[in-house]
PDB file of N, CA and C in Angstrom:
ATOM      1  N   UNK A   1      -3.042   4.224   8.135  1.00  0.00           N
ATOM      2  CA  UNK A   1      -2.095   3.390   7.432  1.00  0.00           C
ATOM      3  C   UNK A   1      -1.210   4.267   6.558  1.00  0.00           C
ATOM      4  N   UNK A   2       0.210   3.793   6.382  1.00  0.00           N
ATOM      5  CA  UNK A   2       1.052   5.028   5.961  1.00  0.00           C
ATOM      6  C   UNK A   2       1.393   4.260   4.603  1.00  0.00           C
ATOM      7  N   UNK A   3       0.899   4.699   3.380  1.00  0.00           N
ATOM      8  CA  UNK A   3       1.353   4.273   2.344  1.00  0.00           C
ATOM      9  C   UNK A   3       2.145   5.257   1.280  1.00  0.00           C
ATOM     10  N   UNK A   4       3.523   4.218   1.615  1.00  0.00           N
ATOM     11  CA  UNK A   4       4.896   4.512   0.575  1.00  0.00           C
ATOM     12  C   UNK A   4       4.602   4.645  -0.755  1.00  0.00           C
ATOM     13  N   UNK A   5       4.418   5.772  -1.245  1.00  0.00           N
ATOM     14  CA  UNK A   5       4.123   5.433  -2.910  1.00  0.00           C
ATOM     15  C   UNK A   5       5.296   4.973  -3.447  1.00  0.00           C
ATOM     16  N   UNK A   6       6.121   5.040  -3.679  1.00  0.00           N
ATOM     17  CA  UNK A   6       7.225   4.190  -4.427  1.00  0.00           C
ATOM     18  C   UNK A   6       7.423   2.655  -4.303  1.00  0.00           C
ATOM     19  N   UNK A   7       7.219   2.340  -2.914  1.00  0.00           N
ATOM     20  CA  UNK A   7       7.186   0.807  -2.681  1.00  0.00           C
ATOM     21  C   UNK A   7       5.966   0.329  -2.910  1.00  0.00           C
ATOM     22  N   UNK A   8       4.842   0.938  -2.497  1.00  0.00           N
ATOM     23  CA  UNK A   8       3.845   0.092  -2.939  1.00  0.00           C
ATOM     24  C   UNK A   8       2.816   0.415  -3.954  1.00  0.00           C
ATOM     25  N   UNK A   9       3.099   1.619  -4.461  1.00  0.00           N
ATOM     26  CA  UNK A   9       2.195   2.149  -5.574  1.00  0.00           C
ATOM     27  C   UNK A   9       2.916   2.159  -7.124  1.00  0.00           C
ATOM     28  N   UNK A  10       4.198   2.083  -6.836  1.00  0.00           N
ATOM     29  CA  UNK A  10       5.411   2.114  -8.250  1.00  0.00           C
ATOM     30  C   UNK A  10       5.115   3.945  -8.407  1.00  0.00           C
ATOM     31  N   UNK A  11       5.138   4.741  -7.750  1.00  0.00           N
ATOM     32  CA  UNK A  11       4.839   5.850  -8.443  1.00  0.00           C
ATOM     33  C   UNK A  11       6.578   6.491  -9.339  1.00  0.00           C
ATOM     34  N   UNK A  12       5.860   7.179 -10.066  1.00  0.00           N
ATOM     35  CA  UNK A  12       7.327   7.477 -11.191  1.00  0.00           C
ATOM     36  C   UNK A  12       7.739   8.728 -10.992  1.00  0.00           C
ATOM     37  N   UNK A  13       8.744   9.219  -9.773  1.00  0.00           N
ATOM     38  CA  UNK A  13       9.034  10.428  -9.990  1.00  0.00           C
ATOM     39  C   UNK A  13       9.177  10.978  -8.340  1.00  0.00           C
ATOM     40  N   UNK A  14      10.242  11.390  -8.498  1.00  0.00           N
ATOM     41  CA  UNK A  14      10.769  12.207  -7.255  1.00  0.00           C
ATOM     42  C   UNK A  14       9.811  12.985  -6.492  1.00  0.00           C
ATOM     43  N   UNK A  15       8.692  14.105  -7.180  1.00  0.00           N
ATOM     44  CA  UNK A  15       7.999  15.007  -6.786  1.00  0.00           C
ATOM     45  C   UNK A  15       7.024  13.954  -5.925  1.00  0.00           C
ATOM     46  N   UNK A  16       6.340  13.057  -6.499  1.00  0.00           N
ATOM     47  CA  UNK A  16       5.227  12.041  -6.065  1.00  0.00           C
ATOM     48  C   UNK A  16       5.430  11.519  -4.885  1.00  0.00           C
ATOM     49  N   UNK A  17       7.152  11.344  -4.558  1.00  0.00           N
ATOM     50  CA  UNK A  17       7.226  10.612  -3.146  1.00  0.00           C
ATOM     51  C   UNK A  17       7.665  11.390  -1.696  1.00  0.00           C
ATOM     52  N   UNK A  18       8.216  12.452  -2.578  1.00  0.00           N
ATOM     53  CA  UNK A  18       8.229  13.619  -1.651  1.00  0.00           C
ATOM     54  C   UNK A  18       6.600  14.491  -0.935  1.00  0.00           C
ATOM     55  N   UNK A  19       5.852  14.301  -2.230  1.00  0.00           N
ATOM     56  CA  UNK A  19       4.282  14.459  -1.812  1.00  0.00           C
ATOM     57  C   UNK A  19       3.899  13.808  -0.536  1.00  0.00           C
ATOM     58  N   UNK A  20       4.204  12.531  -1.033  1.00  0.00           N
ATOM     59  CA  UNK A  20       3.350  11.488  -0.055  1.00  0.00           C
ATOM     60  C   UNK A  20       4.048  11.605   1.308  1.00  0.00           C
ATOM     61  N   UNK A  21       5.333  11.913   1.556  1.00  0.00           N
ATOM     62  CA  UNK A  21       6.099  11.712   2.724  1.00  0.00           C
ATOM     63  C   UNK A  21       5.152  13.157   3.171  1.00  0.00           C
ATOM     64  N   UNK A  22       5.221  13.828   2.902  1.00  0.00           N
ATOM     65  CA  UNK A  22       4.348  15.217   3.494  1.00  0.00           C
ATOM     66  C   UNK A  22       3.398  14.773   4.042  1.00  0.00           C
ATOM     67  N   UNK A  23       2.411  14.428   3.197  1.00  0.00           N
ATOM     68  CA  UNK A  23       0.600  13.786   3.046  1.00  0.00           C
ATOM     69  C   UNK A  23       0.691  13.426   4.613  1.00  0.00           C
ATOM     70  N   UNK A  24       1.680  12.331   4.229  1.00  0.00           N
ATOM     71  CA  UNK A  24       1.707  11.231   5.607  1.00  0.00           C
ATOM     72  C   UNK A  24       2.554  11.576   6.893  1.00  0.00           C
ATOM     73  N   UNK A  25       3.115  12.697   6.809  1.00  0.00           N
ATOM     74  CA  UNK A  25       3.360  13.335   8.086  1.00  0.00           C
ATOM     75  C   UNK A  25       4.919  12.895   8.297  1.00  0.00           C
ATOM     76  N   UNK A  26       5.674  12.279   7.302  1.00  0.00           N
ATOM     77  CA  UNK A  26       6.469  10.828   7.913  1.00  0.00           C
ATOM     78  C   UNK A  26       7.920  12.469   7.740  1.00  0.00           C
ATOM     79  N   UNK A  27       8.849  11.976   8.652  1.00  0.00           N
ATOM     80  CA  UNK A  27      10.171  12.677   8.317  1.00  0.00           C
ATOM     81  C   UNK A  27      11.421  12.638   7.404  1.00  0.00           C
ATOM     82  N   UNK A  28      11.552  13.331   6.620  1.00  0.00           N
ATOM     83  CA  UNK A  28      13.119  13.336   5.510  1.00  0.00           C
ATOM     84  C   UNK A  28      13.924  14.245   5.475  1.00  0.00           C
ATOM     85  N   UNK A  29      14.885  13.408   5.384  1.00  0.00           N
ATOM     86  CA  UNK A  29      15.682  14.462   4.910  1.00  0.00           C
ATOM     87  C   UNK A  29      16.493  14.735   3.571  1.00  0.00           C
ATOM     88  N   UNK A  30      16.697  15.970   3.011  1.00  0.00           N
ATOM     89  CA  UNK A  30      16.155  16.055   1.553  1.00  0.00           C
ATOM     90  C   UNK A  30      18.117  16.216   0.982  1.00  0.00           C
ATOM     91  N   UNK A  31      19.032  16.837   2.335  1.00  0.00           N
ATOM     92  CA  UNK A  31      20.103  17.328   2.019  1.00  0.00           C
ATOM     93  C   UNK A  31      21.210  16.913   3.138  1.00  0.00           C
ATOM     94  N   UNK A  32      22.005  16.359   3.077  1.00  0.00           N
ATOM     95  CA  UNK A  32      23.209  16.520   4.137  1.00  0.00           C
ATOM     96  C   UNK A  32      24.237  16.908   3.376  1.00  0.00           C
ATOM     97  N   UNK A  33      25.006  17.862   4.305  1.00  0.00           N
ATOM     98  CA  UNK A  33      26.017  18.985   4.306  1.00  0.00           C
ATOM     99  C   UNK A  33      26.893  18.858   5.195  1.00  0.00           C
ATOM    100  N   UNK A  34      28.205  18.624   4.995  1.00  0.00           N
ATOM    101  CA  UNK A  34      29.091  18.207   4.082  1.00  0.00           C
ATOM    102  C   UNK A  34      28.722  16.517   4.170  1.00  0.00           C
ATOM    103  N   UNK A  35      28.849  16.236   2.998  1.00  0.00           N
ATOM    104  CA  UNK A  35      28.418  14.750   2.642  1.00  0.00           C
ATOM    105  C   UNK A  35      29.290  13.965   3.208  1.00  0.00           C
ATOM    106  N   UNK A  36      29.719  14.214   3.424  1.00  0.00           N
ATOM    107  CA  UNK A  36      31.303  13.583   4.345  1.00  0.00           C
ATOM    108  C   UNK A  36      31.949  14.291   5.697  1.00  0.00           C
ATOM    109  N   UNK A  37      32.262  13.364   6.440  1.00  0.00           N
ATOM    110  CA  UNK A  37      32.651  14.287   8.034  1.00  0.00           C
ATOM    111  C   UNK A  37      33.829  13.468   8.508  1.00  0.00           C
ATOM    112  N   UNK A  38      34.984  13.982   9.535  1.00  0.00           N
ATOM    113  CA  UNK A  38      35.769  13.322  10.388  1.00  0.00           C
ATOM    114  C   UNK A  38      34.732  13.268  12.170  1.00  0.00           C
ATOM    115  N   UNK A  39      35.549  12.651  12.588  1.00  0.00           N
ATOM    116  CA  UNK A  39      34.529  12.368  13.833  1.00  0.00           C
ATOM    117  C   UNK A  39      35.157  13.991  14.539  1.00  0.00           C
ATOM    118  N   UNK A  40      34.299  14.555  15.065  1.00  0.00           N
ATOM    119  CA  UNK A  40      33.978  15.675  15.783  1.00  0.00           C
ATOM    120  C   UNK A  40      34.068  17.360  15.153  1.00  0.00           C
ATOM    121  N   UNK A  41      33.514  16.904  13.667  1.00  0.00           N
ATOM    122  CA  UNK A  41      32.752  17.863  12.593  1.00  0.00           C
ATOM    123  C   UNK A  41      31.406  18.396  12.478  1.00  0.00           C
ATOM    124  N   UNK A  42      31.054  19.066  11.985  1.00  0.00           N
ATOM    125  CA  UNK A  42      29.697  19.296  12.426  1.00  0.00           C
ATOM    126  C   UNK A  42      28.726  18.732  11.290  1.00  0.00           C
ATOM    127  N   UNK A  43      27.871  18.807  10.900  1.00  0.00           N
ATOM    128  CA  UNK A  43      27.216  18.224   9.791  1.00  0.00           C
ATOM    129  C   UNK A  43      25.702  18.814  10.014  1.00  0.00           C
ATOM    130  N   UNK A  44      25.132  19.170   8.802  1.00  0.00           N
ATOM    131  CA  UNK A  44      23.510  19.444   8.977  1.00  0.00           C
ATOM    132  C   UNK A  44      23.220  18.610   7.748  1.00  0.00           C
ATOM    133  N   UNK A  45      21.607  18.185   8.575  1.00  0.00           N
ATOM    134  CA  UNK A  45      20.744  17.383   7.772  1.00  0.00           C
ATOM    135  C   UNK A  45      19.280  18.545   7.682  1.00  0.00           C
ATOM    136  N   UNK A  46      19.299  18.738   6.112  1.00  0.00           N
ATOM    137  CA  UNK A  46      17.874  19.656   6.148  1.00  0.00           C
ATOM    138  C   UNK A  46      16.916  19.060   5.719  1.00  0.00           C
ATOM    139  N   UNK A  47      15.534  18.987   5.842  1.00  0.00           N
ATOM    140  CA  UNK A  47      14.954  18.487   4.793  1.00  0.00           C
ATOM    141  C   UNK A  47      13.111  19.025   5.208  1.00  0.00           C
ATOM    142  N   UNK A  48      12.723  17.729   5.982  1.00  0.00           N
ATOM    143  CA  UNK A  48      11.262  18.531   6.582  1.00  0.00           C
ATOM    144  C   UNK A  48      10.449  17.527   7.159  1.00  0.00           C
ATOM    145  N   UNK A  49       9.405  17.997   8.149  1.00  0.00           N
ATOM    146  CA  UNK A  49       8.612  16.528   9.211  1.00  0.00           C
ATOM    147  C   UNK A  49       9.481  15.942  10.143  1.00  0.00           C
ATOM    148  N   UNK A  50      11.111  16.928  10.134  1.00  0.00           N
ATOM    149  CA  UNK A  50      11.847  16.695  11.796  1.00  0.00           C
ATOM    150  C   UNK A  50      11.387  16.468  12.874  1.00  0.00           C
ATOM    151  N   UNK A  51      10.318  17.300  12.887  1.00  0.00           N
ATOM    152  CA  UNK A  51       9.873  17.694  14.467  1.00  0.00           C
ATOM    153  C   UNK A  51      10.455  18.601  14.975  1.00  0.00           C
ATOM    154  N   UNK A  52       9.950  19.211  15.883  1.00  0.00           N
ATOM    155  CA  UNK A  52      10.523  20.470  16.799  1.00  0.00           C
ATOM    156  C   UNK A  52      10.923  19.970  17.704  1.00  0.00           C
ATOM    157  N   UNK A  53      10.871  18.929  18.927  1.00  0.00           N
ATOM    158  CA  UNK A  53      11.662  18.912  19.604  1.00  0.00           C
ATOM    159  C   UNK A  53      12.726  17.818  19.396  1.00  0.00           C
ATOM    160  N   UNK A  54      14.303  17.977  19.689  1.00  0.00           N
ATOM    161  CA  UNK A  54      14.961  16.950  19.723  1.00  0.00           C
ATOM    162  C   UNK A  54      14.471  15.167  19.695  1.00  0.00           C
ATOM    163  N   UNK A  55      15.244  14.406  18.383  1.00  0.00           N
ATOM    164  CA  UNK A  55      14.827  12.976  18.694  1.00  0.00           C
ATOM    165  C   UNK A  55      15.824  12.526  18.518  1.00  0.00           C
ATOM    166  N   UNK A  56      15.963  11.781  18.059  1.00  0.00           N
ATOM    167  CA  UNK A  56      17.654  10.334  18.092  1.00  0.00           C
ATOM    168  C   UNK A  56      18.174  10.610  16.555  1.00  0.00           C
ATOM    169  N   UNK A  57      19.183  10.783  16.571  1.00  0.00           N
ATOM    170  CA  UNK A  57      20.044  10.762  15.231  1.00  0.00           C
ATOM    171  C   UNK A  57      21.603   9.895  15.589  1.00  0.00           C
ATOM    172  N   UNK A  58      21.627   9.001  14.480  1.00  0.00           N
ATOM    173  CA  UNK A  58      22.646   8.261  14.566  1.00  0.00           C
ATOM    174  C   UNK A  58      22.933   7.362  13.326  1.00  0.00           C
ATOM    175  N   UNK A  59      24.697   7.010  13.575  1.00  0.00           N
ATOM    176  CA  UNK A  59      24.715   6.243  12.620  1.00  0.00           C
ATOM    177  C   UNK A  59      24.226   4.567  12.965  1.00  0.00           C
ATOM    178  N   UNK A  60      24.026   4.123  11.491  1.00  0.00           N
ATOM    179  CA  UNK A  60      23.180   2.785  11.743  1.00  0.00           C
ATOM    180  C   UNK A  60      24.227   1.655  12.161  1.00  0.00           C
ATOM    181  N   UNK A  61      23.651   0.786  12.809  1.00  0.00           N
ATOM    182  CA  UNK A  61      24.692   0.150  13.306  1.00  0.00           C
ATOM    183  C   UNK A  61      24.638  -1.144  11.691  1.00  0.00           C
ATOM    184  N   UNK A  62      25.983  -1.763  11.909  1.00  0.00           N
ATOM    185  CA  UNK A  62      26.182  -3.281  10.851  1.00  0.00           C
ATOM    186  C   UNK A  62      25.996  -4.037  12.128  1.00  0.00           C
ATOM    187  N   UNK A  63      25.310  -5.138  11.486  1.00  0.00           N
ATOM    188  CA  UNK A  63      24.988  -6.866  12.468  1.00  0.00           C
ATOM    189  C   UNK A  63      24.251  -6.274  13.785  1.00  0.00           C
ATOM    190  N   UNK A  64      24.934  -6.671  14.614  1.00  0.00           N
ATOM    191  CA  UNK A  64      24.613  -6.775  15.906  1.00  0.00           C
ATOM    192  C   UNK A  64      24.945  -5.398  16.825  1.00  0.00           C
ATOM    193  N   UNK A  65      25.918  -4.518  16.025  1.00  0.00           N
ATOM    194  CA  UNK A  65      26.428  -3.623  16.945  1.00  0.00           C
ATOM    195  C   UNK A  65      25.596  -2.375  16.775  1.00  0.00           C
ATOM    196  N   UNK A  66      25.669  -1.637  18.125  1.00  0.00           N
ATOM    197  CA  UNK A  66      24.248  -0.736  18.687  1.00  0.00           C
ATOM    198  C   UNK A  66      24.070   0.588  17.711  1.00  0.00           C
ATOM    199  N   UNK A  67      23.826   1.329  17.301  1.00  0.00           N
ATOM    200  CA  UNK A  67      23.957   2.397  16.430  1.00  0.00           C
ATOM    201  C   UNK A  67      24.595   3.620  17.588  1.00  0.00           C
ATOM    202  N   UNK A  68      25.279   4.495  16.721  1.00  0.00           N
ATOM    203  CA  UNK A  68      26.258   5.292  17.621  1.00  0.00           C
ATOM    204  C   UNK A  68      25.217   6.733  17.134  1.00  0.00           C
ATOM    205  N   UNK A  69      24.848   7.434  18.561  1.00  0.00           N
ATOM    206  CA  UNK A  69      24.291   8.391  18.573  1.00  0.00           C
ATOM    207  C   UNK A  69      25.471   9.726  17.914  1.00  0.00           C
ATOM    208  N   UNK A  70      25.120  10.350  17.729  1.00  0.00           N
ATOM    209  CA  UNK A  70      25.545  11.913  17.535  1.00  0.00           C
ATOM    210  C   UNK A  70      24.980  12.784  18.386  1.00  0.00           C
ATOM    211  N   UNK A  71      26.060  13.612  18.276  1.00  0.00           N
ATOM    212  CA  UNK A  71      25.650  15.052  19.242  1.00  0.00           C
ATOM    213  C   UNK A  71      24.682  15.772  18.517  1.00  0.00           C
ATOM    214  N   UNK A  72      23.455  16.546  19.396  1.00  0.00           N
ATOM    215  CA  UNK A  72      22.657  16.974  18.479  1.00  0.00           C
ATOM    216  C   UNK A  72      22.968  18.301  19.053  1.00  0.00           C
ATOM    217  N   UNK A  73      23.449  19.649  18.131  1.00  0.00           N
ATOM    218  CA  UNK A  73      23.656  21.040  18.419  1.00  0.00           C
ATOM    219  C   UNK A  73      22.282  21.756  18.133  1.00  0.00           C
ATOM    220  N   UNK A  74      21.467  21.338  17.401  1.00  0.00           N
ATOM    221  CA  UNK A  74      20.498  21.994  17.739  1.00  0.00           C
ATOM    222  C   UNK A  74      19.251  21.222  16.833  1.00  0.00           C
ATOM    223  N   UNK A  75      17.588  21.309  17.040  1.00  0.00           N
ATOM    224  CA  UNK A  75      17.064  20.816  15.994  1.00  0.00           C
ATOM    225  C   UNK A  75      15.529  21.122  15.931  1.00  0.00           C
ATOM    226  N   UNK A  76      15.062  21.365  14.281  1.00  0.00           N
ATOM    227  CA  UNK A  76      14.232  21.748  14.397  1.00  0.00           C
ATOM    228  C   UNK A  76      13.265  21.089  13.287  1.00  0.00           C
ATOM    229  N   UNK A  77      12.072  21.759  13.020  1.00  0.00           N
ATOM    230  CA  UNK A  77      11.632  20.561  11.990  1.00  0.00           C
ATOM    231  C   UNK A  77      11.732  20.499  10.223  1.00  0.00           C
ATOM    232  N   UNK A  78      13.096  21.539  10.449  1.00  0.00           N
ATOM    233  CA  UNK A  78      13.643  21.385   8.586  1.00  0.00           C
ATOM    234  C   UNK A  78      14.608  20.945   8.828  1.00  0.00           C
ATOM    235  N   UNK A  79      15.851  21.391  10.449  1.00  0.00           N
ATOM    236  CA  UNK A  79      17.330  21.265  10.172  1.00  0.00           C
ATOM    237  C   UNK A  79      17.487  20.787  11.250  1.00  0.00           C
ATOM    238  N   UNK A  80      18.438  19.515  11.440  1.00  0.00           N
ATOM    239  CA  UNK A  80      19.035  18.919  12.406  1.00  0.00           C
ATOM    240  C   UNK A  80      20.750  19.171  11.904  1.00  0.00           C
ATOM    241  N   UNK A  81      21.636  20.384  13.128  1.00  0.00           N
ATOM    242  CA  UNK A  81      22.560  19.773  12.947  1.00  0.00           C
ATOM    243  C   UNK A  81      23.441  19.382  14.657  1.00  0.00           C
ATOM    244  N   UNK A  82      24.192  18.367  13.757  1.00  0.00           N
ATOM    245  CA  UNK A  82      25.140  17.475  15.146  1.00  0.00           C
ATOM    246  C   UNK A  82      26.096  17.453  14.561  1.00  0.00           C
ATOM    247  N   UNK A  83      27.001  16.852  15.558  1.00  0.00           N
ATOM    248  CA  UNK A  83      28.697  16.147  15.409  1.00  0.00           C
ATOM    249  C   UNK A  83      28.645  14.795  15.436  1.00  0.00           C
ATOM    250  N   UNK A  84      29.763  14.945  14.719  1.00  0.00           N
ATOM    251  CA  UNK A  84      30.033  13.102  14.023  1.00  0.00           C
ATOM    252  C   UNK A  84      30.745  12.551  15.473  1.00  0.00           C
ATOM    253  N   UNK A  85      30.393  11.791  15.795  1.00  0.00           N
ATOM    254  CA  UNK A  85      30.938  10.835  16.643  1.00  0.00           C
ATOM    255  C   UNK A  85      32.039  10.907  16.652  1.00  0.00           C
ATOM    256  N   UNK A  86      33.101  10.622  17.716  1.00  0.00           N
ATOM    257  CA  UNK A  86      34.542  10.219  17.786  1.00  0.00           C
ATOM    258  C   UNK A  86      34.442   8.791  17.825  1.00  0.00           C
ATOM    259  N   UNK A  87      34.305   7.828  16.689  1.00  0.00           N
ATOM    260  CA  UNK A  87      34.550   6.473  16.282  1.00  0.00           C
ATOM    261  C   UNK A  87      35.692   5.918  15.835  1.00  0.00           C
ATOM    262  N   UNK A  88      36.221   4.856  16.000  1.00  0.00           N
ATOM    263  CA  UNK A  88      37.152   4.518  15.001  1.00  0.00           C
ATOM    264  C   UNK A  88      36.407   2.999  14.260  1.00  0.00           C
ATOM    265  N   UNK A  89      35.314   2.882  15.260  1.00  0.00           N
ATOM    266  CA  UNK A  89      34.691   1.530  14.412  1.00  0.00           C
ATOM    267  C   UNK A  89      34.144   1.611  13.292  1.00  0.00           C
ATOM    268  N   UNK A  90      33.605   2.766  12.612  1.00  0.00           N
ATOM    269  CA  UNK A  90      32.569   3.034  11.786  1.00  0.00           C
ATOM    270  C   UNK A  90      33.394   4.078  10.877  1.00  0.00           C
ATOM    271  N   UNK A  91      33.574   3.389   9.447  1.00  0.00           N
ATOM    272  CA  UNK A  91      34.082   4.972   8.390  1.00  0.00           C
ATOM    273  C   UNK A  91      33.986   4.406   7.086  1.00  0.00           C
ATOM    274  N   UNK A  92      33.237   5.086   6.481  1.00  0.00           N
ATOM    275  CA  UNK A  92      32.478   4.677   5.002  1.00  0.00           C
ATOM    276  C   UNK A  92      31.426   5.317   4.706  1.00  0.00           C
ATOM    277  N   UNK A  93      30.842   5.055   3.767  1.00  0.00           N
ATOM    278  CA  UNK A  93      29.608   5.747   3.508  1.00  0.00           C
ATOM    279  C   UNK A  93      28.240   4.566   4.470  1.00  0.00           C
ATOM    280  N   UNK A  94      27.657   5.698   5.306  1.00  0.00           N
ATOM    281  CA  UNK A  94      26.682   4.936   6.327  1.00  0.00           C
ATOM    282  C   UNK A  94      25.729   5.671   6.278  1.00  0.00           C
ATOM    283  N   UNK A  95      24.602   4.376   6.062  1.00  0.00           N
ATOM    284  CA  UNK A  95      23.086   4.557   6.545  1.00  0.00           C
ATOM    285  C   UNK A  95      23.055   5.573   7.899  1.00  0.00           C
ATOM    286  N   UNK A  96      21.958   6.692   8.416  1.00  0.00           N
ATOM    287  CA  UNK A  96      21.868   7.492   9.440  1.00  0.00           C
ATOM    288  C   UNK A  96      20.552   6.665  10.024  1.00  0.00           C
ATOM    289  N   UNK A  97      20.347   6.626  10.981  1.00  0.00           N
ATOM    290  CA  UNK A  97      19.252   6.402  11.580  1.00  0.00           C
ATOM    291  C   UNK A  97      18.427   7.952  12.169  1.00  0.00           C
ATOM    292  N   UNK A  98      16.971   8.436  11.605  1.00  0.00           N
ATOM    293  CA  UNK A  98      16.800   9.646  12.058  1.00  0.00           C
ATOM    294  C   UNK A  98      15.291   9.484  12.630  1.00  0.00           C
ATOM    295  N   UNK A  99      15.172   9.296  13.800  1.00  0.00           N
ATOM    296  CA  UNK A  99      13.782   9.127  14.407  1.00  0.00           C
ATOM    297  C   UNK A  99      12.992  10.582  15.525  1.00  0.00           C
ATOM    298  N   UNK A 100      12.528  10.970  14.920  1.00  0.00           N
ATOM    299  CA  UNK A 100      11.398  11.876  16.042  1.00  0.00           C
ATOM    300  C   UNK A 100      10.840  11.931  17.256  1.00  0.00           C
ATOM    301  N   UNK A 101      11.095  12.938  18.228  1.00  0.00           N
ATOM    302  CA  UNK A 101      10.881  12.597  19.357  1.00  0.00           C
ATOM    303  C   UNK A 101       9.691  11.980  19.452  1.00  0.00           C
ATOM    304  N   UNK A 102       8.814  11.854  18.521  1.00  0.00           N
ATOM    305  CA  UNK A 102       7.289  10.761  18.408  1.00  0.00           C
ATOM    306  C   UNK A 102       7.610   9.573  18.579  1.00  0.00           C
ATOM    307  N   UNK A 103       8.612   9.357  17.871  1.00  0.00           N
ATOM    308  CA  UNK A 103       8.965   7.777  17.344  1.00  0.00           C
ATOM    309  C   UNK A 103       8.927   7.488  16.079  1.00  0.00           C
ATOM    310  N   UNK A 104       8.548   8.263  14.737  1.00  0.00           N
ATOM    311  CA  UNK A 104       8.161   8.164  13.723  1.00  0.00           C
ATOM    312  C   UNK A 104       9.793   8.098  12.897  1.00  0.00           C
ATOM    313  N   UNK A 105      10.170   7.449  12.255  1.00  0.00           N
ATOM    314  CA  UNK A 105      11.813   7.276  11.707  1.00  0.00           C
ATOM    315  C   UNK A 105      11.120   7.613  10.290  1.00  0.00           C
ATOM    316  N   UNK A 106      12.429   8.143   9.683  1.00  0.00           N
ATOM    317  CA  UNK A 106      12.393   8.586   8.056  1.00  0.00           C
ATOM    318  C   UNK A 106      12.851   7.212   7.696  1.00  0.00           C
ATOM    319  N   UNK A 107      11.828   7.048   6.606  1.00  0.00           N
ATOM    320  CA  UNK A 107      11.551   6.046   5.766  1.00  0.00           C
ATOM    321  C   UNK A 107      12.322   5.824   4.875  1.00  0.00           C
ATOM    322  N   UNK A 108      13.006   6.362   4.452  1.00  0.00           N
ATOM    323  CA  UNK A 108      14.381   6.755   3.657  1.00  0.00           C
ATOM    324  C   UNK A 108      15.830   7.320   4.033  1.00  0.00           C
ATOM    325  N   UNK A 109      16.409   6.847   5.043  1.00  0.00           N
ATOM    326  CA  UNK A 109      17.227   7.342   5.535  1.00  0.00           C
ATOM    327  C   UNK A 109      18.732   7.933   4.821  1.00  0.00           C
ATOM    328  N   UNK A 110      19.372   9.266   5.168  1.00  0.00           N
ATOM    329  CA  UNK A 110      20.263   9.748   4.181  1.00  0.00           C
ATOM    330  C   UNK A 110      21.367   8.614   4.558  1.00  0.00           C
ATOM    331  N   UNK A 111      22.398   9.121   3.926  1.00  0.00           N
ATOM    332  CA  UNK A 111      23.679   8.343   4.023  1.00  0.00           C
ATOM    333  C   UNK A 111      24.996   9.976   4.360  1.00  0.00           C
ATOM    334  N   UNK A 112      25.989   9.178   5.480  1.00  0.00           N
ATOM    335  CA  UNK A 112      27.067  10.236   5.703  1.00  0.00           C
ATOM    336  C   UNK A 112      28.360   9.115   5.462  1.00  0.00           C
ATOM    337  N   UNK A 113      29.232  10.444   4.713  1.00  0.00           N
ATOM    338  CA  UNK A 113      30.736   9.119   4.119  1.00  0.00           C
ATOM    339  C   UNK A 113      31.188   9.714   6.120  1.00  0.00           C
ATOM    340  N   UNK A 114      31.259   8.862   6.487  1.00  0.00           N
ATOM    341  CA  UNK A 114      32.725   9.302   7.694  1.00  0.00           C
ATOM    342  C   UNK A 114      34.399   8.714   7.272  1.00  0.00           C
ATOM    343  N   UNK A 115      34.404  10.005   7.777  1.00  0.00           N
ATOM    344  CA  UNK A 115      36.288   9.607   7.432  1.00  0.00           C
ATOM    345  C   UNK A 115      36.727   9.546   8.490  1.00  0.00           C
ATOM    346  N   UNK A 116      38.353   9.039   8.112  1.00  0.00           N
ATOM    347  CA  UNK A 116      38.781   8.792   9.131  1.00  0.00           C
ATOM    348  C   UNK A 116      39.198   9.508  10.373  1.00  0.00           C
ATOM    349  N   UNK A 117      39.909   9.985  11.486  1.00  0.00           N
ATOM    350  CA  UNK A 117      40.111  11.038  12.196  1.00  0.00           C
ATOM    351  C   UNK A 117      41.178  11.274  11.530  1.00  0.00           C
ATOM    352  N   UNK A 118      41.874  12.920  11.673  1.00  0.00           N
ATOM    353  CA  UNK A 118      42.963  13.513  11.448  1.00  0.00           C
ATOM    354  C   UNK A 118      43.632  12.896  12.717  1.00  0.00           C
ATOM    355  N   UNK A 119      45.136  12.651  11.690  1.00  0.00           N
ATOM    356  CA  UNK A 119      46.237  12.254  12.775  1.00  0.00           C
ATOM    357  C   UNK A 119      46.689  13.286  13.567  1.00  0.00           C
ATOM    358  N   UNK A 120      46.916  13.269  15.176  1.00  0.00           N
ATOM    359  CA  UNK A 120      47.179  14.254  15.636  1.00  0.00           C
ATOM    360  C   UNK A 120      48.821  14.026  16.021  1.00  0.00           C
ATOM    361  N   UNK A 121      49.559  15.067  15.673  1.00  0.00           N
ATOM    362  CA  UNK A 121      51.168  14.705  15.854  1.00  0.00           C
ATOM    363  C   UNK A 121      51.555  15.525  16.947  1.00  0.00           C
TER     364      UNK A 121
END
């Protein structure tokens, strides 16, 4: 059983939940770089409990619509980095969806601002 100390224990403090995500094997990520991207930028997510082999990274979908994968350039179990999608549906600051080739998803998922594309003249 995988217990969240922050949600279900109230624990007080950054170090405590970063503990437990370890303890429990679960995946985070601790940093994304550049916090903001245009679609076909590169972006790294570092953090730790990635996994070594490639799993699904994407942005989260709103309502009903499917979540849009990213390119994954390479990944390992501190650093995933990919390219931002060529979207025009999706640009704001967005939930990532980051799941392990296990199946195990970070419990805390980061957030990426996407901007808009550069106009090409």
């Amino acid at each position: 059983m995988i217990l969240l100390c922050p949600i279900l224990m109230g624990c007080g403090n950054q170090d405590d939940l970063l503990e437990t995500l370890q303890m429990e094997g679960l995946p985070h990520v601790e940093r994304v770089s550049p916090t903001a991207g245009r679609p076909g930028q590169r972006v790294s997510f570092s953090g730790f409990g990635l996994g070594t082999q490639p799993g699904f990274i994407a942005i989260a979908a709103a309502g009903t619509h499917p979540a849009i994968p990213l390119t994954v350039e390479s990944w390992d179990d501190r650093l995933i980095v990919a390219t931002v999608p060529n979207t025009s549906a999706t640009e704001g600051s967005i939930a990532m969806v980051i799941r392990r080739a296990d199946g195990l998803e970070s419990p805390f998922p980061p957030r990426l601002t996407i901007l808009p594309a550069a106009d090409v003249e």
